[in-house]
Structures are given as structure tokens and as C-alpha cells.
C-alpha atoms as a PDB file:
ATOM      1  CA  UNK A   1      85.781 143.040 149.732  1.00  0.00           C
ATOM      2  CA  UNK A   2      85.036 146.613 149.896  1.00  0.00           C
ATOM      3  CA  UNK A   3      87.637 146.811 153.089  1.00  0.00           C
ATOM      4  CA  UNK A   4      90.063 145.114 150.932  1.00  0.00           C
ATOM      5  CA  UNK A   5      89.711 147.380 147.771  1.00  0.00           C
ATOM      6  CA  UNK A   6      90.080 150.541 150.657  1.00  0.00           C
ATOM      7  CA  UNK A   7      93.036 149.131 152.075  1.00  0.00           C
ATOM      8  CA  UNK A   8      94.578 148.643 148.765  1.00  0.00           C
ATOM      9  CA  UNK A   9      93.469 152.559 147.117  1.00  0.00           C
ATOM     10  CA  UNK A  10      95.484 153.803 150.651  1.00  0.00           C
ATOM     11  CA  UNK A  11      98.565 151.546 150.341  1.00  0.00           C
ATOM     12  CA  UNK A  12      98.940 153.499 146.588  1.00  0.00           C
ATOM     13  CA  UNK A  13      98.138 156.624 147.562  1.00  0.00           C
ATOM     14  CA  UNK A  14     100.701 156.553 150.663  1.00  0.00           C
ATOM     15  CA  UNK A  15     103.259 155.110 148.332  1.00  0.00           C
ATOM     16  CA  UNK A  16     102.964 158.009 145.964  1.00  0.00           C
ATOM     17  CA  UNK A  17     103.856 160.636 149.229  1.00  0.00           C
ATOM     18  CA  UNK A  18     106.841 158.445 150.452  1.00  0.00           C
ATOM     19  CA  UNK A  19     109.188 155.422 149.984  1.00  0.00           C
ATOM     20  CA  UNK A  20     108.990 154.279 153.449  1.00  0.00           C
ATOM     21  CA  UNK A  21     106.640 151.506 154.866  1.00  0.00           C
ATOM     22  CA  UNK A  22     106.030 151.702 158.376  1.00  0.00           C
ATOM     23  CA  UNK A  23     103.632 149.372 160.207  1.00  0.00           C
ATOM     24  CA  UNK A  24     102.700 149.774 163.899  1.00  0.00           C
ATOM     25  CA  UNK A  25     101.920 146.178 165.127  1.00  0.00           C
ATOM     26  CA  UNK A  26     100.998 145.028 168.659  1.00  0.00           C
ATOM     27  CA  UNK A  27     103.698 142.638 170.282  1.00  0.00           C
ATOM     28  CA  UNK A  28     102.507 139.344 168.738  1.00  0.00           C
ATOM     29  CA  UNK A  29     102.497 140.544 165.710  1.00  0.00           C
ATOM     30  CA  UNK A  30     106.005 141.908 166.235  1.00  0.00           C
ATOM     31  CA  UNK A  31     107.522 138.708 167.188  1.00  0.00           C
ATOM     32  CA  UNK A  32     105.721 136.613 164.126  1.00  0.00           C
ATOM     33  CA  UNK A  33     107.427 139.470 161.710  1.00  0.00           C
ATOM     34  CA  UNK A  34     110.661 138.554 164.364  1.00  0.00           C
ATOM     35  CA  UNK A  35     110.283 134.623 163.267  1.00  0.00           C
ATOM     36  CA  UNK A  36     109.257 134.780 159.758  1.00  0.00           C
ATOM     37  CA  UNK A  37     111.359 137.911 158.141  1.00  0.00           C
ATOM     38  CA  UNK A  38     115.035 138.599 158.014  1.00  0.00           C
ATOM     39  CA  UNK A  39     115.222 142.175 159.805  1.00  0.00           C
ATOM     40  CA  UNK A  40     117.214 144.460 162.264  1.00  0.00           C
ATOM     41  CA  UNK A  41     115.796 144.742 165.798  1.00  0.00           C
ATOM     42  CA  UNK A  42     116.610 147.623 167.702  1.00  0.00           C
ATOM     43  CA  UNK A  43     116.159 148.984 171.041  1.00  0.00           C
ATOM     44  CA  UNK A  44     115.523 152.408 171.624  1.00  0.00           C
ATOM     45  CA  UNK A  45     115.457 152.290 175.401  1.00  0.00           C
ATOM     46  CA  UNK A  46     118.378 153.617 177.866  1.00  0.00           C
ATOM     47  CA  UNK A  47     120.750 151.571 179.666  1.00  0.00           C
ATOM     48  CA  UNK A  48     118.945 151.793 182.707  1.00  0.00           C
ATOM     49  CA  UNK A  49     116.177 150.876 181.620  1.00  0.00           C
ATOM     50  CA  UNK A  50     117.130 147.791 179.871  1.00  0.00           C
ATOM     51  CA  UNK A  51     119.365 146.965 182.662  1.00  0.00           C
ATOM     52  CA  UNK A  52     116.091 146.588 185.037  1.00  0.00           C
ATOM     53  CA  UNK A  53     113.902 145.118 182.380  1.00  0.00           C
ATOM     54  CA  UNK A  54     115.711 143.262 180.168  1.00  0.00           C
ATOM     55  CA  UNK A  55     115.584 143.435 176.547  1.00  0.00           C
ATOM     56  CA  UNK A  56     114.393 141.120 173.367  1.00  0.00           C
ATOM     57  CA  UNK A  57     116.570 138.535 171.901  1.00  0.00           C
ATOM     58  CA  UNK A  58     118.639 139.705 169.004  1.00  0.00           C
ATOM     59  CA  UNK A  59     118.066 143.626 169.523  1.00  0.00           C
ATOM     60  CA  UNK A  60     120.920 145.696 169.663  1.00  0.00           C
ATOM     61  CA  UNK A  61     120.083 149.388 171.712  1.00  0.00           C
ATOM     62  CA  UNK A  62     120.228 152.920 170.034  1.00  0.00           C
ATOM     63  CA  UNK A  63     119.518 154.999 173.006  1.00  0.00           C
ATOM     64  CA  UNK A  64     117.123 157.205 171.244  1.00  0.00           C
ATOM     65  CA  UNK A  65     117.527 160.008 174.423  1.00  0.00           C
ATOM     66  CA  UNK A  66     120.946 160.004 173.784  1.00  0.00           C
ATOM     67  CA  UNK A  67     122.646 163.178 171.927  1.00  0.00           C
ATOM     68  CA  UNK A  68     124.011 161.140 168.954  1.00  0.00           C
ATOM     69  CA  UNK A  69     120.944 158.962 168.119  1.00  0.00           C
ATOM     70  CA  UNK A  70     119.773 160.669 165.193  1.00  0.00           C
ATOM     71  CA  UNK A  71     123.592 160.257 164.016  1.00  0.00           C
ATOM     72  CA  UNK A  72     123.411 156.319 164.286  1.00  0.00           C
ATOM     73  CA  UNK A  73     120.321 155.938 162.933  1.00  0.00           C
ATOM     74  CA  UNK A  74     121.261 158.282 159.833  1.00  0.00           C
ATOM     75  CA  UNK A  75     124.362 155.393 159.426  1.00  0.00           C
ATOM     76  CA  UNK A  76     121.859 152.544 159.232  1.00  0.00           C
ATOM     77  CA  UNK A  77     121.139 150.903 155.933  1.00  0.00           C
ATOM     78  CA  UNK A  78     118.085 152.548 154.341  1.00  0.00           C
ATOM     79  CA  UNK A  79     116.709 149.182 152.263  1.00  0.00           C
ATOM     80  CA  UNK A  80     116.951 146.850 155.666  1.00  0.00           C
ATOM     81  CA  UNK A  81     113.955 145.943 157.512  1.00  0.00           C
ATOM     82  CA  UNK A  82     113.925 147.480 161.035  1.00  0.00           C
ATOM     83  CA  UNK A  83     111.593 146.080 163.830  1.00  0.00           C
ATOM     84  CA  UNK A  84     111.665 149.338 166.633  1.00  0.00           C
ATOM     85  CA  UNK A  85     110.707 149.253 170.106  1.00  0.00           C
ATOM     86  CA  UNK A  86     110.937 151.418 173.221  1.00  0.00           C
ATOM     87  CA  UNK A  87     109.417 151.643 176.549  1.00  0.00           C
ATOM     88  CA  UNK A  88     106.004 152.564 175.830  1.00  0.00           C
ATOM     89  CA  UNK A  89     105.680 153.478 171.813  1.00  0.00           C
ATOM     90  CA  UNK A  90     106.444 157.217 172.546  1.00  0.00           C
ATOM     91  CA  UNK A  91     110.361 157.147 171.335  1.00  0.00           C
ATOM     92  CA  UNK A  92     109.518 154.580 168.991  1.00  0.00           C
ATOM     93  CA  UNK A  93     106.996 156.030 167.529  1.00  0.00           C
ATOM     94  CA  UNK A  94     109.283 159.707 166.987  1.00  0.00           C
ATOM     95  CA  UNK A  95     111.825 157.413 165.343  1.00  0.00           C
ATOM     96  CA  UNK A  96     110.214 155.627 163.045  1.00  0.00           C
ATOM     97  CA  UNK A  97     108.978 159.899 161.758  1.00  0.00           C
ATOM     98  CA  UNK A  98     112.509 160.109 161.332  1.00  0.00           C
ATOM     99  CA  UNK A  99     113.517 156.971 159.630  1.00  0.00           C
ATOM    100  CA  UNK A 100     110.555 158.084 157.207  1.00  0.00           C
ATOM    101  CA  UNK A 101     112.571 161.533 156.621  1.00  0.00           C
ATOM    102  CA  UNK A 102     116.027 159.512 155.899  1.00  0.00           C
ATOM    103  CA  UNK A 103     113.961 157.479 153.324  1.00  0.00           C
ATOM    104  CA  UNK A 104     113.861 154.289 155.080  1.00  0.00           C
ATOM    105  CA  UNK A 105     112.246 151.283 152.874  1.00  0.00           C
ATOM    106  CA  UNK A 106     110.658 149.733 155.925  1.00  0.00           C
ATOM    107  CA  UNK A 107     109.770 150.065 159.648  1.00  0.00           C
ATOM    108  CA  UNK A 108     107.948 148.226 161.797  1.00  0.00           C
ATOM    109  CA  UNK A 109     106.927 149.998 164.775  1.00  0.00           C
ATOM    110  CA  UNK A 110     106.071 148.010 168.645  1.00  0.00           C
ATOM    111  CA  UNK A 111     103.145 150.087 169.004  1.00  0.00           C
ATOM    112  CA  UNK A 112     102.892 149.668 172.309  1.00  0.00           C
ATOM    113  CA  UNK A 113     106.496 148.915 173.315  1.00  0.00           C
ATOM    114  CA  UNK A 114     108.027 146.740 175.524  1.00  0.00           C
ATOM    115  CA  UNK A 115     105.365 146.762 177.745  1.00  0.00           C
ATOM    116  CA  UNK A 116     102.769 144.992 176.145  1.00  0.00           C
ATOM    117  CA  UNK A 117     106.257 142.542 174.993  1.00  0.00           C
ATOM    118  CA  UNK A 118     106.736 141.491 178.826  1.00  0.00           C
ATOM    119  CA  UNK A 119     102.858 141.633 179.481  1.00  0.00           C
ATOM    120  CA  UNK A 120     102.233 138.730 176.846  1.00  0.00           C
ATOM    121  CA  UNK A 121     105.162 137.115 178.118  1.00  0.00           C
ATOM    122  CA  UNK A 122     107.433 137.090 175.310  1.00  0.00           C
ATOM    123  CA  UNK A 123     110.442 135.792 175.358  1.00  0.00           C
ATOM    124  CA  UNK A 124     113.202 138.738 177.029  1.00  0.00           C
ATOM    125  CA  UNK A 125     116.567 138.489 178.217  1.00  0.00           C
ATOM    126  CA  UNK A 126     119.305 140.350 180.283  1.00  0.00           C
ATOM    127  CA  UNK A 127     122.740 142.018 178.918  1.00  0.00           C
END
């Protein structure tokens, strides 16, 4: 109960520095928010890189290393639900700082990127 009350007192106070809600969630996670929420998947990996791995189902790819990344993303609608994902969490995890700056309602952050998505075996497919 005392964990719960905590949790609670630092949802409120984060709320009163910024708008946005971002959640870093392992893969599983991910994919139940995937299933159960209506939200915008996108991939933040490179061409090559989904091109030799594969991607999730659904995503569409904002090559976050690319020079106008920052220019798509600012397009994006701000009160959507985004689920984020790169290689590794690195890019991801830079993005998801920005989408905060934009004023982005909510983000939900593959912490550990795609990596830990292929390592449980989740579902992937190829462009």
C-alpha cells in the first residue's frame, strides 16, 4: 500500500513538470500495450538494419539517424499514443526526450529495443 500511495505522489508530481507520459516497458509488455490499445508504432531503426532483421508488424520506420527525423516526428500528432523502438533503446530512448519537448501526450518506450523483441520471439516480419 505504501508502494502504491509512492507511485501515485510521483505520477502527480511528474504531471505538474510536463504533459507527456512516457513509459519504458520491456518487450512483453510492449506487445500487450500493441494488443490491447489503439496506438502508432514506429521504427526508429535504418533501412539496413531492418532489412537484415526484420521489423514488427504494423510499425512504420522514422530513421531516427537520418537528417530530417526530428522534422517528421515534429509532424506527428501530439495527442496519439506512440509505441517507439530501435535497435537497442539508445535512439529510442533520445526520441522519446524529444517527443517530451514537442509536448507529446504519450510514449511508450521498448526499453530494450528490438533485441529483447526477437530474443522473446515475438512476432517480426520482413519489408
Amino acid at each position: 500500500m505504501k508502494f502504491l500511495f509512492h507511485l501515485v505522489l510521483i505520477t502527480l508530481a511528474g504531471g505538474l513538470y510536463s504533459q507527456t507520459e512516457v513509459q519504458n516497458v520491456d518487450a512483453l509488455t510492449f506487445k500487450k500495450i500493441m494488443d490491447e490499445h489503439k496506438s502508432i508504432i514506429i521504427d526508429l531503426r535504418t533501412d539496413d538494419e531492418i532489412e537484415k532483421k526484420g521489423m514488427i508488424k504494423s510499425a512504420r520506420q522514422i530513421d531516427y539517424l537520418s537528417k530530417n527525423a526530428e522534422t517528421k516526428i515534429e509532424t506527428l500528432n501530439r495527442d496519439s499514443t506512440y509505441l517507439i523502438y530501435c535497435a537497442g533503446g539508445g535512439r529510442s530512448e533520445e526520441c522519446t526526450t524529444l517527443m517530451k519537448k514537442l509536448g507529446f501526450k504519450h510514449v511508450v518506450n521498448l526499453e530494450k529495443g528490438f533485441s529483447e523483441w526477437k530474443a522473446r520471439g515475438l512476432e517480426t516480419i520482413k519489408r
